[in-house]
Protein backbone atom coordinates (compact mmCIF):
# COMPACT_ATOMS: atom_id res chain seq x y z
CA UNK A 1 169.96 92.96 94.16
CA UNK A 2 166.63 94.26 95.34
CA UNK A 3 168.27 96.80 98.13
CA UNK A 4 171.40 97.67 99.46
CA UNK A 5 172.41 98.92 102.50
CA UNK A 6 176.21 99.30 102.26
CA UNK A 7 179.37 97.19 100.79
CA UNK A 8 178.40 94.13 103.54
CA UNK A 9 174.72 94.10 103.43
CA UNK A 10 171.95 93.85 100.92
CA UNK A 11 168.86 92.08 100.02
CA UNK A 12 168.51 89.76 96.95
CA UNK A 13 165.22 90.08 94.89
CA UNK A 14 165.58 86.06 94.70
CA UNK A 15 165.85 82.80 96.90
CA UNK A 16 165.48 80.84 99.37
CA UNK A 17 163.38 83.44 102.29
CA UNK A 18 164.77 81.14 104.79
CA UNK A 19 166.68 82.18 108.18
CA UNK A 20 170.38 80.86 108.31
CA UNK A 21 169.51 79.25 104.66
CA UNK A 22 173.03 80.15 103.51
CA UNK A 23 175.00 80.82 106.75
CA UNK A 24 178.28 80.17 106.51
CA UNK A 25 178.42 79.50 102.90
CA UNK A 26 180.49 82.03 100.12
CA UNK A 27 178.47 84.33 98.09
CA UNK A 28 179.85 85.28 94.67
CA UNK A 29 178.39 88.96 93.32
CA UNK A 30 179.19 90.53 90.31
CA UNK A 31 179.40 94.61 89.81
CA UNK A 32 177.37 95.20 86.46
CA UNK A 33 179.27 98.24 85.51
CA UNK A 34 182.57 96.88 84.97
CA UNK A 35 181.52 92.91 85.19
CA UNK A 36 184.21 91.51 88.37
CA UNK A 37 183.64 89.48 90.70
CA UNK A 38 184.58 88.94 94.42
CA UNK A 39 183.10 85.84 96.58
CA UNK A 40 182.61 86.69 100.45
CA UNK A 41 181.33 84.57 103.46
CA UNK A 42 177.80 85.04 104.34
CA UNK A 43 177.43 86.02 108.45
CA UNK A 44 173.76 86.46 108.14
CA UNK A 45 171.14 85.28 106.08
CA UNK A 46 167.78 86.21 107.13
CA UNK A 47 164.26 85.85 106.42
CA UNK A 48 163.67 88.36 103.25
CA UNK A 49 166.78 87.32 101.67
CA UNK A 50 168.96 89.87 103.22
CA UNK A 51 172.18 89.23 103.34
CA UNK A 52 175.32 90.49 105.67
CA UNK A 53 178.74 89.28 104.31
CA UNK A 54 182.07 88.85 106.49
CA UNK A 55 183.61 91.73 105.01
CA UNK A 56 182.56 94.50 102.75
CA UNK A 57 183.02 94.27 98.75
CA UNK A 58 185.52 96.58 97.26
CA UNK A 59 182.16 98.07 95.82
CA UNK A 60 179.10 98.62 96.93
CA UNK A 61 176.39 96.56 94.99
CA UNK A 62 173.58 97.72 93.40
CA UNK A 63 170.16 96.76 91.96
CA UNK A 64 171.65 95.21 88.50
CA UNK A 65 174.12 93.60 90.12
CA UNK A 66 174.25 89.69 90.20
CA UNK A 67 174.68 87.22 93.11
């Protein structure tokens, strides 16, 4: 994660920098602290890599985190 803006939107520090690249495909992130994982449906996906899910995580991701 390069930013986040709350549990349902961030911005990756990798891939493609593509609008709609990954719309309506599943995202998988994984918290760093305690190493879970929860998948979500990507809404948005737009140039920059930022990324707006269908619903928010049960945590909010941070930089260290993995998608």
């Amino acid at each position: 994660m390069a930013t986040v803006t709350d549990a349902n939107e961030f911005t990756l520090t990798a891939g493609i920098d593509v609008n709609d690249a990954f719309w309506q495909n599943t995202i998988q992130v994984e918290d760093a602290t305690d190493g879970h994982r929860e998948i979500r449906y990507i809404d948005e996906w737009l140039t920059g890599r930022e990324v707006l899910v269908d619903e928010p995580f049960s945590f909010t991701p941070a930089p260290g985190d993995r998608a």
